[in-house]
Protein backbone atom coordinates (compact mmCIF):
# COMPACT_ATOMS: atom_id res chain seq x y z
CA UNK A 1 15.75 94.06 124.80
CA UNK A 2 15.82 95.19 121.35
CA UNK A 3 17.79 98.70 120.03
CA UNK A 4 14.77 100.39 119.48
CA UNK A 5 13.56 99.41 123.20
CA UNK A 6 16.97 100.88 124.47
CA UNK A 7 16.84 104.21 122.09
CA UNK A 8 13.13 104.60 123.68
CA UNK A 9 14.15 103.51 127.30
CA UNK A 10 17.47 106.13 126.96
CA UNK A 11 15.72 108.93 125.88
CA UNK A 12 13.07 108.35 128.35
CA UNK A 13 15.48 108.85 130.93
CA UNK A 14 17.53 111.61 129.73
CA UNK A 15 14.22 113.60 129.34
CA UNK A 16 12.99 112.43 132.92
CA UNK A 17 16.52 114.04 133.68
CA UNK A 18 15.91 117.54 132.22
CA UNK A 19 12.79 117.80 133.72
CA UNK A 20 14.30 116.99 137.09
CA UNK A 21 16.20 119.64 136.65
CA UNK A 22 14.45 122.14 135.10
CA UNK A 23 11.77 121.94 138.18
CA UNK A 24 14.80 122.56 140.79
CA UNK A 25 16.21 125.15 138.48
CA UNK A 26 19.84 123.12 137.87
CA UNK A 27 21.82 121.89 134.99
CA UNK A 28 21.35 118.34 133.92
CA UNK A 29 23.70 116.29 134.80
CA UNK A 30 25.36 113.87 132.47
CA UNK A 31 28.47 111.79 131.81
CA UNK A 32 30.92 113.88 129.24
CA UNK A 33 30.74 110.49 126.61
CA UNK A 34 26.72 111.53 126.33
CA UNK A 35 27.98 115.01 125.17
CA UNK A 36 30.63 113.91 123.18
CA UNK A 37 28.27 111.18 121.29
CA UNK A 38 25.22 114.26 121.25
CA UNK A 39 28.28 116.90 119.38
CA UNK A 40 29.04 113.47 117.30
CA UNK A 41 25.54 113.64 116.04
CA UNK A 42 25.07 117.02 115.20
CA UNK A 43 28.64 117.29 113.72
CA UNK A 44 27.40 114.34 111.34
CA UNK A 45 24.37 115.66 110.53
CA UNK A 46 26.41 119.19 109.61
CA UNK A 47 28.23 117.33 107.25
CA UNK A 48 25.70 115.87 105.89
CA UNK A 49 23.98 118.95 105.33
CA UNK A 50 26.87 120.38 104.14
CA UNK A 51 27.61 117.63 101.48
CA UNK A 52 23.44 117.86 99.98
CA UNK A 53 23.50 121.73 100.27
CA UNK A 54 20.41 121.88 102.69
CA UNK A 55 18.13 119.75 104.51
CA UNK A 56 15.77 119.36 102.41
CA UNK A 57 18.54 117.94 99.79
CA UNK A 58 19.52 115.06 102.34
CA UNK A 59 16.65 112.88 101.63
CA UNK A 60 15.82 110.01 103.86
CA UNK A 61 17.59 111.72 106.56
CA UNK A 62 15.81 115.14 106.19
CA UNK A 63 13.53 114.39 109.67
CA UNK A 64 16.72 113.27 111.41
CA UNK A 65 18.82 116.05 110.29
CA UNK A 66 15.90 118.60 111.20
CA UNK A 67 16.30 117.57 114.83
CA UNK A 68 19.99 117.65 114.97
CA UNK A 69 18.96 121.21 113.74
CA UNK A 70 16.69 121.98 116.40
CA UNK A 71 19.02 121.50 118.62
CA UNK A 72 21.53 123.53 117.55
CA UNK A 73 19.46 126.58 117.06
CA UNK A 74 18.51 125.85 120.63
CA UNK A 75 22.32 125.28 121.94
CA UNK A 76 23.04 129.22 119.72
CA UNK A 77 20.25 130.33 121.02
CA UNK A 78 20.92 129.67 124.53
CA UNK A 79 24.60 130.75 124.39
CA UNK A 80 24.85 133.85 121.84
């Protein structure tokens, strides 16, 4: 199996997840290492960011970094 086959075949299932649970109304359930390697991400990406002084300054990781966005905005938006 090659990485991108595993990248595609993980998120596949962590989506299948999610909408499990969204259609019985419950929290996804997931091991604490996939949170702590999703924060690692987004942490990253914030530093990143930080380092170009926007997205649009990080170049060929401006579509990654946009999603690590997205999800923060959703995670604040969820929680404020």
């Amino acid at each position: 199996m090659t990485e991108a086959e595993q990248l595609l075949i993980t998120a596949a299932d962590l989506n299948q997840q999610a909408e499990l649970a969204k259609q019985f109304q419950r929290p996804v359930e997931m091991p604490a290492e996939v949170v702590h390697v999703l924060a690692h991400f987004i942490e990253t990406c914030g530093r990143i960011t930080a380092r170009a002084g926007s997205i649009k300054a990080t170049g060929a990781s401006e579509a990654l970094i946009e999603h690590a966005h997205d999800l923060a905005r959703t995670h604040l938006g969820d929680f404020k």
